[in-house]
Protein backbone atom coordinates (compact mmCIF):
# COMPACT_ATOMS: atom_id res chain seq x y z
CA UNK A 1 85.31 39.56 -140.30
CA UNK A 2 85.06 39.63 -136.93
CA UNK A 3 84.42 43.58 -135.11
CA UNK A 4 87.58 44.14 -132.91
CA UNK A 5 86.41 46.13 -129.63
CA UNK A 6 89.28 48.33 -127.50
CA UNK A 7 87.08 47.68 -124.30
CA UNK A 8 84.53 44.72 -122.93
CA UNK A 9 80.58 45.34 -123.47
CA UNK A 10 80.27 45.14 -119.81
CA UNK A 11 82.27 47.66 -117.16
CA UNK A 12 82.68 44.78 -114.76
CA UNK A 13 83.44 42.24 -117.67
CA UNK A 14 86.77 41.43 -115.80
CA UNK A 15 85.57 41.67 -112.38
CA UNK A 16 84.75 39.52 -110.03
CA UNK A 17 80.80 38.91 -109.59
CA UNK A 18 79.17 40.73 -107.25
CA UNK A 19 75.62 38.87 -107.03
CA UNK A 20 75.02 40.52 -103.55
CA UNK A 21 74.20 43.35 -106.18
CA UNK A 22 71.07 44.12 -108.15
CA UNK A 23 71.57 46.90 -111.18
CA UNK A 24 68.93 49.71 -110.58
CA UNK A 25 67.69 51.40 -113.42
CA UNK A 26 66.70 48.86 -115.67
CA UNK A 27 63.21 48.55 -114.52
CA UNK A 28 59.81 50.71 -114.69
CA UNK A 29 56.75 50.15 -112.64
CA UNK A 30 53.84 49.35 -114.83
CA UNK A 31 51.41 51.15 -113.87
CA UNK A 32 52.93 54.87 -113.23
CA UNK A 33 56.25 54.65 -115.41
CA UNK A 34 58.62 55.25 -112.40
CA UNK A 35 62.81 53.88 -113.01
CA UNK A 36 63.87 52.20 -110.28
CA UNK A 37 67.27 53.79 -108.89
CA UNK A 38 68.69 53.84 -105.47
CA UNK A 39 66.74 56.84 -104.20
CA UNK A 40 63.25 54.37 -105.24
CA UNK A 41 62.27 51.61 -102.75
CA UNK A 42 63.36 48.45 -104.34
CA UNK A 43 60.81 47.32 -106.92
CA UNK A 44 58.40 44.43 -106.28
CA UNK A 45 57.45 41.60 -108.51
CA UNK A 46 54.19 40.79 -109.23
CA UNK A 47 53.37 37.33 -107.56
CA UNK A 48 51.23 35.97 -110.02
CA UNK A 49 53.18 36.07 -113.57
CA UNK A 50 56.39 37.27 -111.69
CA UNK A 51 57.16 39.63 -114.46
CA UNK A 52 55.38 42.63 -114.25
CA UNK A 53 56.64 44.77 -111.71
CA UNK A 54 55.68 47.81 -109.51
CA UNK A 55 57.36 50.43 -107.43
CA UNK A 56 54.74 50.00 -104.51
CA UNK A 57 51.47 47.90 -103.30
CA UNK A 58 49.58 51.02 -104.35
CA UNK A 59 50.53 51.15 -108.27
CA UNK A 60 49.98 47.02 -108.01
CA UNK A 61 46.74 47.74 -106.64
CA UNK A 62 45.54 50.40 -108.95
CA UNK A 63 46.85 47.95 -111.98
CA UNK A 64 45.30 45.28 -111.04
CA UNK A 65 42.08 45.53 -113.17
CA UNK A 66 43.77 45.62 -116.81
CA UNK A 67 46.95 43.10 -115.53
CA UNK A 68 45.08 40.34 -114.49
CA UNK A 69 43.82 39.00 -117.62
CA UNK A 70 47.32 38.50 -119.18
CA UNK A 71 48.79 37.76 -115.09
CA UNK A 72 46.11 35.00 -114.37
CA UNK A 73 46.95 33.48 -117.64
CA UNK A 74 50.47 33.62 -117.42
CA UNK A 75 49.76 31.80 -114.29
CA UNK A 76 47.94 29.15 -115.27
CA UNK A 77 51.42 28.30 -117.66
CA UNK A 78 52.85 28.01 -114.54
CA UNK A 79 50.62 25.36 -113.47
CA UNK A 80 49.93 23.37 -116.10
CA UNK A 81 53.52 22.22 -117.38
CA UNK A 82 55.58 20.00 -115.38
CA UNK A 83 59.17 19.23 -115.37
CA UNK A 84 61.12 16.26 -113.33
CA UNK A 85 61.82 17.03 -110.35
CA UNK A 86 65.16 16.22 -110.26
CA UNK A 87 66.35 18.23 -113.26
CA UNK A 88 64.83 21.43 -111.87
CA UNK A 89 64.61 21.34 -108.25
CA UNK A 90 60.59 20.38 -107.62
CA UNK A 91 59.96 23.56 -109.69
CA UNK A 92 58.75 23.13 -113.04
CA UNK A 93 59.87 24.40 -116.07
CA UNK A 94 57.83 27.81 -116.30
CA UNK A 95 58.46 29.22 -113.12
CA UNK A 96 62.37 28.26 -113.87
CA UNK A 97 61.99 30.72 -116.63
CA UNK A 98 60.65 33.45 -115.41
CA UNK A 99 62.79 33.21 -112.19
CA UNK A 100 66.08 33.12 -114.85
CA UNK A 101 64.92 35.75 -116.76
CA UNK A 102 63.92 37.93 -114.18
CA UNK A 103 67.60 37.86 -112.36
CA UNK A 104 69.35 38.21 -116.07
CA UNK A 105 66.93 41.15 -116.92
CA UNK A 106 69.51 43.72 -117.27
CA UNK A 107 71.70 41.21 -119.48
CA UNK A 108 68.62 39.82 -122.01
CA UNK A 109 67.31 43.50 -122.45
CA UNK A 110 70.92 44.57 -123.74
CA UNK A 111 71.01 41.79 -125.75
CA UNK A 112 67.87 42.19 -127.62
CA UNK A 113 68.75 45.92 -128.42
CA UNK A 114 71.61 44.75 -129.58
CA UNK A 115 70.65 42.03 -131.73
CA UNK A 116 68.03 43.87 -133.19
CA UNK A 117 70.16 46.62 -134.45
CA UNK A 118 67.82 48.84 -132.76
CA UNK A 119 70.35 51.76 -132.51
CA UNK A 120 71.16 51.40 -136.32
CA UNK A 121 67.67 50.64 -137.06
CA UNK A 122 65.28 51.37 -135.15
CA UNK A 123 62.32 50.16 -137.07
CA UNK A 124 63.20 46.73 -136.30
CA UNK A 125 61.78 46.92 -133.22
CA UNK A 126 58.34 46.45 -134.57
CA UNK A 127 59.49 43.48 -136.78
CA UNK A 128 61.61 41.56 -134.76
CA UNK A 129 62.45 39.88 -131.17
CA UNK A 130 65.37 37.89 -130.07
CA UNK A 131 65.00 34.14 -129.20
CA UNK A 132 66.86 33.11 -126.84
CA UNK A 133 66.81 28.57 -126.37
CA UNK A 134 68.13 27.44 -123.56
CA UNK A 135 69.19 24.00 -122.00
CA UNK A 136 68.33 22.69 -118.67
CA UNK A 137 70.83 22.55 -116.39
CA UNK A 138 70.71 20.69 -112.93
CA UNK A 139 72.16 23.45 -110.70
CA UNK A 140 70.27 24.07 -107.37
CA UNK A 141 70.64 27.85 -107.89
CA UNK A 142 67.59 29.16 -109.81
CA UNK A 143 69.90 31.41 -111.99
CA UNK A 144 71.68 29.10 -113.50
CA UNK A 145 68.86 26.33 -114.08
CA UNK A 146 69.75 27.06 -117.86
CA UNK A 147 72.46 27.58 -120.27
CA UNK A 148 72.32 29.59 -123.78
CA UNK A 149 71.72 26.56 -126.59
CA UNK A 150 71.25 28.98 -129.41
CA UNK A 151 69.84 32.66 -130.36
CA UNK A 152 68.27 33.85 -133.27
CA UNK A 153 66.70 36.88 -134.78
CA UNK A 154 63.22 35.67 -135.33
CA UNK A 155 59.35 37.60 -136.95
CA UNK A 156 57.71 39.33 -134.38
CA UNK A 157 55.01 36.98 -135.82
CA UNK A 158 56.62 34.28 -133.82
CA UNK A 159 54.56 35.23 -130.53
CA UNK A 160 51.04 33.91 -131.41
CA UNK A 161 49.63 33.86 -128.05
CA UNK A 162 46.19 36.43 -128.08
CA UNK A 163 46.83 37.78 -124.32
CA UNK A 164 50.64 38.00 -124.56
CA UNK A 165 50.56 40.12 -128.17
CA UNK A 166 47.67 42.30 -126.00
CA UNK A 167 50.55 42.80 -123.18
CA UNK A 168 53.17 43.72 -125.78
CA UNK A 169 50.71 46.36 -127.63
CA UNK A 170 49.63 48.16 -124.57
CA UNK A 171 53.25 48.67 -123.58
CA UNK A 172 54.33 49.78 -127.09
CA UNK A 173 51.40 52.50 -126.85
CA UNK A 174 52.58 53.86 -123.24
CA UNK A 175 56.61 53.71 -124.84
CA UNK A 176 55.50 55.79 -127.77
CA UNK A 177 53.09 58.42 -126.04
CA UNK A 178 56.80 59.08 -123.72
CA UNK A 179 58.58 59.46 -127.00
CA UNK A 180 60.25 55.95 -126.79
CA UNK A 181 60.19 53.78 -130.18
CA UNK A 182 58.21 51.35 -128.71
CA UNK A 183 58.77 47.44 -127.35
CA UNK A 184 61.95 45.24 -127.76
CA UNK A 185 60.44 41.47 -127.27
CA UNK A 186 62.76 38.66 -126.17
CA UNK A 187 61.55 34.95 -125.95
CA UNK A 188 63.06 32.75 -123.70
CA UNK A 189 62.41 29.33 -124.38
CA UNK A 190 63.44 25.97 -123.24
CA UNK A 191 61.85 23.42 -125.02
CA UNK A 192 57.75 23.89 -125.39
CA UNK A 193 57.62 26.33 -122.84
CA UNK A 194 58.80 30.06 -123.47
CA UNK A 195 58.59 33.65 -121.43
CA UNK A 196 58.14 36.77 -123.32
CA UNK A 197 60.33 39.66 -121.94
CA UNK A 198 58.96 43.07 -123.43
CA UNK A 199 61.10 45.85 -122.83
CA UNK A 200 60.17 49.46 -123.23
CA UNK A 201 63.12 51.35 -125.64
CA UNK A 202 64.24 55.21 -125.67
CA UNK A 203 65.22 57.04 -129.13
CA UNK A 204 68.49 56.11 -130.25
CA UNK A 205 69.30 59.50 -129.36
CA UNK A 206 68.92 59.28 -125.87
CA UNK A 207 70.67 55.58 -125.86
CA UNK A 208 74.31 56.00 -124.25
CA UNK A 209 75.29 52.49 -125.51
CA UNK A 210 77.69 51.57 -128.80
CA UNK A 211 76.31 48.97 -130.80
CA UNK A 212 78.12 45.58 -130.51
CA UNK A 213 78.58 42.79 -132.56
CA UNK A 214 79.63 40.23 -129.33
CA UNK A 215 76.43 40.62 -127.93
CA UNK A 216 75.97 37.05 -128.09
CA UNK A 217 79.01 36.02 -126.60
CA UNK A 218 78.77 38.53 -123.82
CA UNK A 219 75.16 36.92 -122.71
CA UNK A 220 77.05 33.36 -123.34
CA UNK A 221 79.46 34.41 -120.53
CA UNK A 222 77.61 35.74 -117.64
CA UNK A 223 74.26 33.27 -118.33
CA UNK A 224 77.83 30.54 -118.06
CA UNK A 225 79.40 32.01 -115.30
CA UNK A 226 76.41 32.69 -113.10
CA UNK A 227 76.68 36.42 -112.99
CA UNK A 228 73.56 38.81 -112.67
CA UNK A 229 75.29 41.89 -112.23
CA UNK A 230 75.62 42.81 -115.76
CA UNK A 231 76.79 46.20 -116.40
CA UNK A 232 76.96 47.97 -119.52
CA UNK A 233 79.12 50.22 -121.03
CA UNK A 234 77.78 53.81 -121.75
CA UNK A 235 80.00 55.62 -123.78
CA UNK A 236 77.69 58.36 -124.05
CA UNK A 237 76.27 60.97 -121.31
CA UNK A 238 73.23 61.25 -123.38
CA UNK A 239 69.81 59.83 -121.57
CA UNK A 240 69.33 56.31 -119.55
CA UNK A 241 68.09 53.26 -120.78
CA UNK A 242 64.99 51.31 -119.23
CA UNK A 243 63.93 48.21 -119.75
């Protein structure tokens, strides 16, 4: 049977979008653990992998010698797999990705701790990751180059790749020595090519979200409608959530 909810997953479920807004707080630099919030500068991506991110040159700087392994290869993905150019806008496939998964960050982070269990069962973090295929789409805006073909709870086994399970270890050490329970992974994949999305998870305890069944439906509807301003619900005043 189907869960009934009294309220949406998201605050602005029913709202209209607002992508003139970027949520703040669901970021940390990588190299000095700062949340981004509205009294940080705004955070920087790193141009290479566009993934990791940092709250300032410096931090990129001072990173630079352990990232750039796992950035230069993440790079070279992004060279080395083409898509038509008329299906993605002269950008192939790999850059699409990582461009849609960076603007829907908020959104696929929820969704992984959600279909995961993680606030039931926390263990699963360092089992599981969300999959998350998508379907091209032609649409000029790099947002909504995709749409959601399917999800599924997969092995954590499913990530093979050497440098990437390196990435995901490192930040599952830093998320446990700050009392976290480690690293949520989502893969985004379209096709052969996929991005890996690690995100960095607090104790349940300190999570201010419900669990929710309709996670799936709720990333179905903004990834649909275009919307990057994905808010959740905290019915909690317990702790924050970064991912």
């Amino acid at each position: 049977m189907a869960a009934y909810y009294t309220q949406p997953a998201a605050a602005n479920y029913h709202t209209p979008p607002a992508h003139s807004v970027r949520p703040r707080g669901y970021r940390i630099c990588d190299q000095c653990g700062a949340a981004e919030s509205p009294s940080v500068s705004r955070f920087r991506l790193c141009g290479g992998c566009m993934t990791t991110q940092y709250c300032s040159p410096n931090c990129q700087k001072v990173h630079w010698p352990s990232h750039k392994a796992i950035c230069q290869h993440t790079a070279n993905q992004v060279s080395a797999v083409r898509a038509p150019a008329a299906a993605y806008g002269g950008e192939n496939v790999a850059k699409s990705l990582r461009k849609f998964t960076s603007a829907h960050a908020a959104l696929l982070g929820w969704a992984g701790f959600q279909a995961l269990q993680l606030k039931r069962i926390p263990a699963n973090v360092r089992q599981n990751a969300l999959l998350v295929e998508l379907a091209p789409t032609a649409h000029p805006e790099s947002h909504r180059r995709f749409s959601i073909a399917a999800t599924h709870v997969v092995p954590r086994t499913y990530i093979c790749d050497p440098l990437v399970i390196a990435d995901i270890q490192r930040r599952e050490e830093r998320c446990r020595h700050n009392g976290g329970i480690g690293t949520a992974v989502i893969i985004i994949q379209c096709g052969g090519i996929s991005q890996v999305m690690p995100v960095e998870v607090d104790p349940p305890a300190k999570i201010s979200w419900d669990s929710r069944e309709d996670w799936a439906h709720v990333l179905h509807h903004f990834v649909e409608t275009g919307r990057t301003d994905f808010q959740p619900i905290s019915t909690t005043s317990r702790g924050v959530y970064y991912g």
